[in-house]
Protein backbone atom coordinates (compact mmCIF):
# COMPACT_ATOMS: atom_id res chain seq x y z
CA UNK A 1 -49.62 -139.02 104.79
CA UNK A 2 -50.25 -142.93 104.90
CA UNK A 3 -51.77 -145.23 107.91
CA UNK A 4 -53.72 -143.30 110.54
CA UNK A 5 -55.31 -139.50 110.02
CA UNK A 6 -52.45 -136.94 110.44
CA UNK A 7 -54.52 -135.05 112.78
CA UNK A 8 -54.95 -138.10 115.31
CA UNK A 9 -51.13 -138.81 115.48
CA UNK A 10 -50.23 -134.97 116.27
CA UNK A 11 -52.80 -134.39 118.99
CA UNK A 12 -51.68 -138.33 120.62
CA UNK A 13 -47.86 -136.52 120.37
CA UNK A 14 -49.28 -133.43 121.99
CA UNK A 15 -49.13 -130.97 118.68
CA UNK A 16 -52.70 -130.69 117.93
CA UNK A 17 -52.65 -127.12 119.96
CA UNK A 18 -50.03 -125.63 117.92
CA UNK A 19 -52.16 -125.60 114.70
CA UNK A 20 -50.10 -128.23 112.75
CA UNK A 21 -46.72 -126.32 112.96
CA UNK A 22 -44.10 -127.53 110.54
CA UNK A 23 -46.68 -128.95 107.39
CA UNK A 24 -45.63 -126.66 105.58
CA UNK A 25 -41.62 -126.92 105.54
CA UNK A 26 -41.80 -130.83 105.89
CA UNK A 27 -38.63 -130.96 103.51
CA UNK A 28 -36.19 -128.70 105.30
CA UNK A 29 -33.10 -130.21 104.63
CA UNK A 30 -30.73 -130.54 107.94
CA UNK A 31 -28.21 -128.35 107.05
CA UNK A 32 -31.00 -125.68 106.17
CA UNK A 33 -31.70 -125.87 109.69
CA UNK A 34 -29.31 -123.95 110.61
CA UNK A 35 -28.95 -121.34 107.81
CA UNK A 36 -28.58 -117.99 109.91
CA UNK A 37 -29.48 -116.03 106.40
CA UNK A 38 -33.17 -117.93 106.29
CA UNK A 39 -34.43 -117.29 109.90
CA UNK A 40 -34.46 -119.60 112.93
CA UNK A 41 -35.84 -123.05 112.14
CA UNK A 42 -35.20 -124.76 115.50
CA UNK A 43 -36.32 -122.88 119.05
CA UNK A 44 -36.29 -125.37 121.69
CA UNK A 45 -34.64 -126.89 125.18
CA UNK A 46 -32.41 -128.15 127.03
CA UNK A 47 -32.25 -131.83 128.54
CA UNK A 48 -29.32 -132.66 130.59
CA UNK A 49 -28.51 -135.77 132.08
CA UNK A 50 -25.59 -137.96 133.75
CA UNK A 51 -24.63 -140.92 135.04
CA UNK A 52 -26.17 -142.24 138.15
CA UNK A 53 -24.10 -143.13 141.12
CA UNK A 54 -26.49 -144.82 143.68
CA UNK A 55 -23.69 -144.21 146.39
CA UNK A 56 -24.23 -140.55 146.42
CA UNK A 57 -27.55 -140.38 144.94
CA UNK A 58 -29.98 -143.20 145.67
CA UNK A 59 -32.89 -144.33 143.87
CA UNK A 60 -35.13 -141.71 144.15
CA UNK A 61 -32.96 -138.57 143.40
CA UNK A 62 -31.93 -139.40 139.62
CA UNK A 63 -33.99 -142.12 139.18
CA UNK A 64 -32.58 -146.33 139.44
CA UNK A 65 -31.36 -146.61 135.84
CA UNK A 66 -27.46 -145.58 134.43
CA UNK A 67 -28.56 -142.63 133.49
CA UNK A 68 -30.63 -139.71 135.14
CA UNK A 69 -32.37 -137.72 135.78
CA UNK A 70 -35.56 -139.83 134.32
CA UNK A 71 -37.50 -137.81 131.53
CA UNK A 72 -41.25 -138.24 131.20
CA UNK A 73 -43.27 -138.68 127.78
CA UNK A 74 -45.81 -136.35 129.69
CA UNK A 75 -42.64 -133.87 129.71
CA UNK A 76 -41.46 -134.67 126.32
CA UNK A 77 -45.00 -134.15 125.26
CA UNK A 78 -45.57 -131.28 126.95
CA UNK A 79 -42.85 -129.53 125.37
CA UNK A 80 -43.96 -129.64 122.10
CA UNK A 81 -47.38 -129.08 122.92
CA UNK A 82 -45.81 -125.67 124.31
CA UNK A 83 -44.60 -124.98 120.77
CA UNK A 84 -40.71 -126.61 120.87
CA UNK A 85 -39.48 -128.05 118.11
CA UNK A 86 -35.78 -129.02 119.89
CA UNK A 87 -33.92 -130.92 122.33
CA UNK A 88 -30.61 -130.37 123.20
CA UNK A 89 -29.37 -133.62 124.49
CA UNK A 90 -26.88 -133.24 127.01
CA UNK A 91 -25.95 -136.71 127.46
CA UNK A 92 -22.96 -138.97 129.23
CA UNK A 93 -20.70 -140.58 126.38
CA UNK A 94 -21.61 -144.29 125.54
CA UNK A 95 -17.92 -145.30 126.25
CA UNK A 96 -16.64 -145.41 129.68
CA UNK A 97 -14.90 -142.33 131.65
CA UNK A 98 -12.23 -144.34 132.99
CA UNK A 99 -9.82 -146.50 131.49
CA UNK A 100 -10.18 -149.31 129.58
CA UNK A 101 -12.39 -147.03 127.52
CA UNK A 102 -15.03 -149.33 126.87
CA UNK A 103 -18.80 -149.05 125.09
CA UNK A 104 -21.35 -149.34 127.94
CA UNK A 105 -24.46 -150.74 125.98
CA UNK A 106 -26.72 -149.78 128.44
CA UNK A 107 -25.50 -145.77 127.99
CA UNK A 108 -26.06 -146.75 124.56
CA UNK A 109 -29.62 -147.97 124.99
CA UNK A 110 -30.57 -144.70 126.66
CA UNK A 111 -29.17 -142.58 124.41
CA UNK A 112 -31.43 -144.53 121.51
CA UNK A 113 -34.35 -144.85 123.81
CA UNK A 114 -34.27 -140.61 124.39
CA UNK A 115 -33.76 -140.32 120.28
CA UNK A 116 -37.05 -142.58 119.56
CA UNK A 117 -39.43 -140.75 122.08
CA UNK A 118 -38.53 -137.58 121.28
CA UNK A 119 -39.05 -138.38 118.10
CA UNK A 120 -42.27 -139.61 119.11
CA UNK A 121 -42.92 -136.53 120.86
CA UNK A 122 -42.36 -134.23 117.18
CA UNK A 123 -39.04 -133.29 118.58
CA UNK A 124 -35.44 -132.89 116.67
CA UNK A 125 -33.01 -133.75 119.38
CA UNK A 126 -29.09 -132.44 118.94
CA UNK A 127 -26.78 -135.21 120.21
CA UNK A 128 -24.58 -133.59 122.87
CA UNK A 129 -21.43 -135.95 124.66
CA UNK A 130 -20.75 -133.74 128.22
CA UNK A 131 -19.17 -136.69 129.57
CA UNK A 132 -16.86 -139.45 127.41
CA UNK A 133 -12.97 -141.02 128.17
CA UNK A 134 -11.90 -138.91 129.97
CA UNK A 135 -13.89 -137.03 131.61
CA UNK A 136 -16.38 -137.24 134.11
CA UNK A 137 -19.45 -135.26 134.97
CA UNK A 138 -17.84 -133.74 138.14
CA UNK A 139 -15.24 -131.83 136.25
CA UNK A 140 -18.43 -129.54 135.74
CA UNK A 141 -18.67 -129.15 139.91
CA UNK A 142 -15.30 -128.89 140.79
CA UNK A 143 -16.13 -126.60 143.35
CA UNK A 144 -18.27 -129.04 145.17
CA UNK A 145 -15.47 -131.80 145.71
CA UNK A 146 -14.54 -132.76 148.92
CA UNK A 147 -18.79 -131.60 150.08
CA UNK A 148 -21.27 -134.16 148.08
CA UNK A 149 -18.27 -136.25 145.97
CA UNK A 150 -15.09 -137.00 146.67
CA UNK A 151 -12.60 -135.17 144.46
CA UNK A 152 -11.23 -138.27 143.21
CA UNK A 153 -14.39 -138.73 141.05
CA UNK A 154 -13.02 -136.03 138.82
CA UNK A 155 -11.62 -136.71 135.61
CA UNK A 156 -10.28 -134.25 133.05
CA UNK A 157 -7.86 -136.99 131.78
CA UNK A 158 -8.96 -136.13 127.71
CA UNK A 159 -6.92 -132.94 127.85
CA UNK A 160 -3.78 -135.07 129.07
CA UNK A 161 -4.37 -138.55 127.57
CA UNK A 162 -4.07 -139.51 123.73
CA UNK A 163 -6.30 -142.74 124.47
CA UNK A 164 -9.07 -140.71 125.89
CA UNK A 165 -8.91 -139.18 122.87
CA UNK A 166 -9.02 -142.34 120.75
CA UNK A 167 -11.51 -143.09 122.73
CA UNK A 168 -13.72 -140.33 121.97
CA UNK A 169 -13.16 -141.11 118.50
CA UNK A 170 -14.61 -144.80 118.84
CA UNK A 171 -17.70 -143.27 120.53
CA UNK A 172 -18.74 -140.71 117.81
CA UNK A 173 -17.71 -143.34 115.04
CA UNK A 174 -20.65 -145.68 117.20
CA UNK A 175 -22.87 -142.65 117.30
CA UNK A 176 -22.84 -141.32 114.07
CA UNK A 177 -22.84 -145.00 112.33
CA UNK A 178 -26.32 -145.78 114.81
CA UNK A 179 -28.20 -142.60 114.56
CA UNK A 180 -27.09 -141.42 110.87
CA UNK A 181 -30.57 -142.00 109.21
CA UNK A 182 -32.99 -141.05 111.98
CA UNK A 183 -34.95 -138.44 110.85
CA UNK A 184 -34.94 -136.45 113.97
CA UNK A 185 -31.47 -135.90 114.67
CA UNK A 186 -30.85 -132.02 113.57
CA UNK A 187 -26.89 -132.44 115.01
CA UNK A 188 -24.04 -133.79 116.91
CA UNK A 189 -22.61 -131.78 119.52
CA UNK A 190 -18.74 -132.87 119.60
CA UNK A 191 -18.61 -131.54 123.38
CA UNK A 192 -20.50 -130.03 125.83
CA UNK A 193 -18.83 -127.30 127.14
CA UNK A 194 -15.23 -128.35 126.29
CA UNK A 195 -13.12 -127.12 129.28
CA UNK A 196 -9.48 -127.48 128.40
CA UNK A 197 -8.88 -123.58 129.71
CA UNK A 198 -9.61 -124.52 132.76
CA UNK A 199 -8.80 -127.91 133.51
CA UNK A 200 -5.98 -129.11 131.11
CA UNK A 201 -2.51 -129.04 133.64
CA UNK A 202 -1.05 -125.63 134.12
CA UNK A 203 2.66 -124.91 134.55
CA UNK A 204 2.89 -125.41 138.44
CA UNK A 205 1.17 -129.04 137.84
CA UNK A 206 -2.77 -127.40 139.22
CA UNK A 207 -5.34 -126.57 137.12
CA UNK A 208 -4.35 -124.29 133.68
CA UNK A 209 -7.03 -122.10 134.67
CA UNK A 210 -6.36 -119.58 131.82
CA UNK A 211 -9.57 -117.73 130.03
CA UNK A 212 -7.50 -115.28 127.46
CA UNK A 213 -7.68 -116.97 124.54
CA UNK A 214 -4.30 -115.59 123.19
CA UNK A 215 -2.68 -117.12 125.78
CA UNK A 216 -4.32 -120.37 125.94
CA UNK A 217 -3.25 -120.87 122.64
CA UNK A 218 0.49 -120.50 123.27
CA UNK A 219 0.00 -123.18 125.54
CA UNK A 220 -1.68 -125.89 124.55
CA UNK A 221 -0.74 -126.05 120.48
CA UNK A 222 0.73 -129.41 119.81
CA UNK A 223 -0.99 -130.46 123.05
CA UNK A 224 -3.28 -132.84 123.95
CA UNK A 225 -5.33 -130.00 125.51
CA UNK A 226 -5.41 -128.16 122.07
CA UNK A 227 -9.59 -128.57 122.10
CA UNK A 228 -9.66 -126.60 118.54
CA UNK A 229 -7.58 -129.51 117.31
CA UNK A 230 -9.42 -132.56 119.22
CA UNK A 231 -12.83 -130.93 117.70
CA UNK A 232 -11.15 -131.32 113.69
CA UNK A 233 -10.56 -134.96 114.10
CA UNK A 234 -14.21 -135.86 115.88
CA UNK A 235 -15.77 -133.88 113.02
CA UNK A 236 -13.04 -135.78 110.81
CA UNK A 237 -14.09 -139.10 112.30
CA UNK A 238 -17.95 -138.40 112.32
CA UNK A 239 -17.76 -137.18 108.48
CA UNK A 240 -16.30 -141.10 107.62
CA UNK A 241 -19.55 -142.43 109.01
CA UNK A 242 -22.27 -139.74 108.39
CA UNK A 243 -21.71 -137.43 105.46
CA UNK A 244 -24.82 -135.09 106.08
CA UNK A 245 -25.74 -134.72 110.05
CA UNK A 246 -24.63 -131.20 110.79
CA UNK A 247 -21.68 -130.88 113.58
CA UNK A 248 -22.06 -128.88 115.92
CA UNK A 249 -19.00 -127.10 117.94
CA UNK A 250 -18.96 -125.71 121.50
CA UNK A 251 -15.69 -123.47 121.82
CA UNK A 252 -13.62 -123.79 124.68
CA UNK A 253 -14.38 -121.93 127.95
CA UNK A 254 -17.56 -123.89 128.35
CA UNK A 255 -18.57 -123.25 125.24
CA UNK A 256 -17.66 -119.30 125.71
CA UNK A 257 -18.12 -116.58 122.44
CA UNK A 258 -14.61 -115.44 123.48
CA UNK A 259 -12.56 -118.62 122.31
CA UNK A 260 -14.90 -118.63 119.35
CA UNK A 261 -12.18 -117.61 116.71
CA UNK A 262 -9.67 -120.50 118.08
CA UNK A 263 -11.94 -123.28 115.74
CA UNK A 264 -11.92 -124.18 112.51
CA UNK A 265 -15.12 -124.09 111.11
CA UNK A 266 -14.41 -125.02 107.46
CA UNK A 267 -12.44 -128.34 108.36
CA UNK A 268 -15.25 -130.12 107.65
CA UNK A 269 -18.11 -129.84 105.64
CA UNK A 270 -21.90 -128.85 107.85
CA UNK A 271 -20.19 -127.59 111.08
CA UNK A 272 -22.61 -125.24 113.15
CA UNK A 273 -20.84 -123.19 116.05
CA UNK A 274 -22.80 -123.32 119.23
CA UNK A 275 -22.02 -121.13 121.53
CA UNK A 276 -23.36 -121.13 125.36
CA UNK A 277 -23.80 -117.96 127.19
CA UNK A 278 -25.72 -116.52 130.39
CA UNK A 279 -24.53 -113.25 130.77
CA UNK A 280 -24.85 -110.92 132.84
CA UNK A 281 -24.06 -114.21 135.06
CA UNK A 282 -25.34 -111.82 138.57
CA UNK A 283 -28.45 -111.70 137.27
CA UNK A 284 -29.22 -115.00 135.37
CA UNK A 285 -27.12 -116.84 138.66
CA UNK A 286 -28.77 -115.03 141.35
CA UNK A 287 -29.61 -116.89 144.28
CA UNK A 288 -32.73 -117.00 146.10
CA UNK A 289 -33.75 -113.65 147.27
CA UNK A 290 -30.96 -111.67 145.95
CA UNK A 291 -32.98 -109.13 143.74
CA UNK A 292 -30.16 -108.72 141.11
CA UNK A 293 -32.10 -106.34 138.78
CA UNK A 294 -31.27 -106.30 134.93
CA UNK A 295 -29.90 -103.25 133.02
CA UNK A 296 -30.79 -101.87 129.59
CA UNK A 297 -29.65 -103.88 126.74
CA UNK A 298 -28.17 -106.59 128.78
CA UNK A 299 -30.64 -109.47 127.39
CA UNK A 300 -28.75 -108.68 123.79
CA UNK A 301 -25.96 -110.88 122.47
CA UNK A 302 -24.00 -109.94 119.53
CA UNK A 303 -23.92 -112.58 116.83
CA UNK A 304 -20.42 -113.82 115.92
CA UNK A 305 -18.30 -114.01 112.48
CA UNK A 306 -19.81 -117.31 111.52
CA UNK A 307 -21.83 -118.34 108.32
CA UNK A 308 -23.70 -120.76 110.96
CA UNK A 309 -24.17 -120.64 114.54
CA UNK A 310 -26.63 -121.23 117.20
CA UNK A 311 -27.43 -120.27 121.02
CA UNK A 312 -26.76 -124.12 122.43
CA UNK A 313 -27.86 -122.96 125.89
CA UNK A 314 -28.62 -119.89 127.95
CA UNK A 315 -30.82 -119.56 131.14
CA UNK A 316 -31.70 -117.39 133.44
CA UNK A 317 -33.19 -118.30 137.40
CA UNK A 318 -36.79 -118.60 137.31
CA UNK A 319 -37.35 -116.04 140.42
CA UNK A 320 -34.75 -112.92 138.83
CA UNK A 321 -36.76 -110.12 138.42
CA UNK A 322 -38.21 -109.50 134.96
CA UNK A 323 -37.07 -113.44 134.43
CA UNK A 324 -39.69 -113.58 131.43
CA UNK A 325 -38.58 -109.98 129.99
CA UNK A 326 -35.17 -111.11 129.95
CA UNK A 327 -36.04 -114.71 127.85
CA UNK A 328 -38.05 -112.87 125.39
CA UNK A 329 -35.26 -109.70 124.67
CA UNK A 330 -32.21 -112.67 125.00
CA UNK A 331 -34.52 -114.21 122.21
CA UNK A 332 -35.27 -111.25 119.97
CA UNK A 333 -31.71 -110.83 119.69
CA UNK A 334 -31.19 -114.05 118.47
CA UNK A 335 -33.91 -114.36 116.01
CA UNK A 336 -33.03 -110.96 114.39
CA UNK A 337 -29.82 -112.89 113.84
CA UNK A 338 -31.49 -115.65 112.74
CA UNK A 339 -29.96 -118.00 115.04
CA UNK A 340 -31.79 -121.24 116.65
CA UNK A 341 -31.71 -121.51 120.14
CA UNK A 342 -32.19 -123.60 123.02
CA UNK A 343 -32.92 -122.36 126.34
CA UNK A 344 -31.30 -124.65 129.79
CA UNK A 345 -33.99 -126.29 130.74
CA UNK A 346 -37.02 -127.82 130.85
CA UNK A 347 -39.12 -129.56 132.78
CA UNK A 348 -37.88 -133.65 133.34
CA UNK A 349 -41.35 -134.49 135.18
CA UNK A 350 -39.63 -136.65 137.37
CA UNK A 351 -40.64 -134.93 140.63
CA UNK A 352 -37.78 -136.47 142.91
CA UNK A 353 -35.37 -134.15 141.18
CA UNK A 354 -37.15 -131.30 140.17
CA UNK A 355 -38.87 -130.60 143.44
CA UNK A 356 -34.98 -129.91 144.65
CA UNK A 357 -33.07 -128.96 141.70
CA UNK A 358 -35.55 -126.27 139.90
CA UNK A 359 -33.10 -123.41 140.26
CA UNK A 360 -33.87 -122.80 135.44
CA UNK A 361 -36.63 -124.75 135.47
CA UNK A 362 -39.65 -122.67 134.11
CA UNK A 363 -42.22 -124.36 135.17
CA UNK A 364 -41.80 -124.01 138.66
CA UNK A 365 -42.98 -119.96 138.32
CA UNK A 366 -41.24 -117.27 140.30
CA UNK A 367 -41.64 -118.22 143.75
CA UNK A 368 -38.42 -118.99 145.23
CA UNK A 369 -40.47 -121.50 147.85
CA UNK A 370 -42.23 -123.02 145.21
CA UNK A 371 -41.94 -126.97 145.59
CA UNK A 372 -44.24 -128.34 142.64
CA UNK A 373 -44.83 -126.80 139.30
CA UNK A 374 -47.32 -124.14 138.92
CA UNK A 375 -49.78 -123.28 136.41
CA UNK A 376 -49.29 -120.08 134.13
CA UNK A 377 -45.59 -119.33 134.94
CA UNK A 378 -44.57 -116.10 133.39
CA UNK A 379 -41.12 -118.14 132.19
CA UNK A 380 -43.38 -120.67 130.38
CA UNK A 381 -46.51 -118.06 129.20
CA UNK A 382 -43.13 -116.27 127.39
CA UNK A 383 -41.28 -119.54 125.88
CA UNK A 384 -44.74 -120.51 124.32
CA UNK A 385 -45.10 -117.53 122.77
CA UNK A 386 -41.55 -117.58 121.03
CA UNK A 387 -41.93 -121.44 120.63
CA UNK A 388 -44.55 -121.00 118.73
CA UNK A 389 -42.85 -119.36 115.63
CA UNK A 390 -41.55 -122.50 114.47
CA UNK A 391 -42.92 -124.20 111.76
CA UNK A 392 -41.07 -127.35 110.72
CA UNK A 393 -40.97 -130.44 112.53
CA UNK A 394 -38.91 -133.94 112.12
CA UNK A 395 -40.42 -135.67 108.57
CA UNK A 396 -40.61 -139.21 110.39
CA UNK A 397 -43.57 -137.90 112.01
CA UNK A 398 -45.25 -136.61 109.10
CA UNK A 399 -45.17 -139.29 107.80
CA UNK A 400 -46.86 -141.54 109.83
């Protein structure tokens, strides 16, 4: 290592705790990242954020910027200092949601500003679009139109429009052409939670609202709501610009194991299936008070048919019983798979939100009534222990 003492720069990112994690597999290639047959190289979290409307948010709820929530250094710090290696980025597209499908530079900026401090921070960070042309954040709380948005602020136009769809392909050729040779970037994520099953029009001119996958497939092929077939060309598009950032795949369903075998994983070369799961969803959903207990073996997950594949999110509400019991046997099944995972979510450390909206947020501990973090919190005593098995981190840092 060149320039300052290697020592100094981890403990001013927050890694000086964890023992140097990661000297020793400083070369792990990006694709060997996610090699199932070598063990689980990335453990980490989720980060999602969205646009900001100030008409139904304000200033202090998501923050004043485009985007929100606001995420601390102290919090991107914090969560490497806890062991992390990951962020899932679950971030609006950088082109417009309505038409003209335009680049918004200051998305753009965000995006590039969360890359470089979590980079900062010793973090890889998986590029994740939720939002893009054609499709808004709210298609993700369609239940709550009509209460806190108006349902016109829905849009699921990608699964009905062709020049959504070119427009998603202008915003991963941008992406993959800006963030190609940063050193922390571990993989795109084409869509978060892809929701064509649901939301793609239906026969009576509603919703499609169809979850067997059989059946889905008899009626979207040829469609613009065939997902499996939007996900080729963005991995198509991406592979033009970027020949070696791995691509990672939600299925439909919101990213559901069950529409799993509907993608192509060997159109393109370095694709990763990521699958999202929070099952049993009574027990990881539970609301406050409801004393949903867990039963035997329901942590486990069963790996899927795939030479590479990853749990992209899972979750469980900080105040279920056994909350930390579950997280560490949901986890054991995925390492003895020797999948990467990132749990939904951590920490943003921008207390007008979280004191809220801290349903999966760990640090909050297992009091339902609990308005500010807490210290010891059996969610985040677990994640630190399974956080701590990694042992590479991005090479920019190392580096330094």
């Amino acid at each position: 290592m060149t320039g300052p003492d290697r020592r100094s720069v981890l403990a001013a990112a927050g890694l000086a705790s964890l023992g140097l994690p990661g000297c020793a597999r400083a070369e792990t290639s990006r694709l060997e990242l996610w090699n199932n047959a070598t063990g689980p190289h990335l453990r980490g979290a989720v980060l999602a954020q969205r646009r900001v409307f100030l008409e139904l948010d304000g200033p202090e709820f998501l923050g004043p910027g485009p985007v929100g929530v606001p995420v601390t250094d102290e919090s991107l710090r914090a969560l490497a200092a806890s062991g992390a290696n990951l962020v899932v980025l679950s971030h609006p597209g950088t082109v417009a949601e309505w038409a003209p499908y335009e680049p918004d530079p200051s998305v753009e900026d965000h995006l590039n500003d969360m890359v470089r401090r979590c980079e900062l921070a010793g973090l890889y960070v998986v590029i994740g679009f939720r939002t893009g042309p054609g499709r808004s954040e709210f298609t993700f709380h369609r239940g709550g139109a009509g209460s806190w948005f108006p349902a016109s602020m829905i849009n699921d136009d990608v699964w009905r429009s062709t020049e959504a769809q070119d427009g998603w392909d202008m915003m991963w050729r941008r992406t993959a052409t800006r963030f190609r040779d940063r050193a922390n970037i571990a993989g795109y994520l084409l869509m978060v939670e892809p929701n064509a099953n649901q939301a793609a029009p239906g026969p009576d001119g509603g919703d499609l609202d169809q979850w067997d996958p059989a059946l889905l497939v008899d009626h979207v092929a040829g469609t613009p709501a065939d997902w499996p077939a939007l996900a080729r060309r963005l991995a198509a598009v991406i592979r033009e610009h970027d020949t070696e950032t791995p691509i990672l795949v939600n299925p439909d369903g919101y990213g559901h194991h069950s529409f799993a075998g509907l993608l192509d994983l060997n159109s393109a070369p370095g694709l990763v299936l990521a699958l999202h799961d929070y099952s049993p969803r009574a027990y990881t959903h539970q609301g406050r008070g409801a004393n949903v207990g867990l039963g035997r073996g329901e942590a486990e997950f069963m790996p899927p048919d795939a030479e590479r594949w990853m749990m992209g999110e899972f979750g469980v509400a900080r105040w279920a019983p056994n909350a930390a019991r579950y997280m560490r046997r949901r986890v054991e099944s995925l390492e003895r798979a020797g999948a990467g995972w990132a749990m939904f979510r951590w920490d943003s450390g921008w207390r007008g939100y979280e004191d809220r909206e801290n349903t999966f947020n760990p640090v909050y501990g297992a009091d339902p009534d609990a308005v500010t973090p807490v210290s010891d919190a059996p969610l985040v005593v677990a994640l630190q222990d399974l956080w701590r098995r990694n042992r590479v981190r991005p090479q920019s840092l190392l580096r330094r």
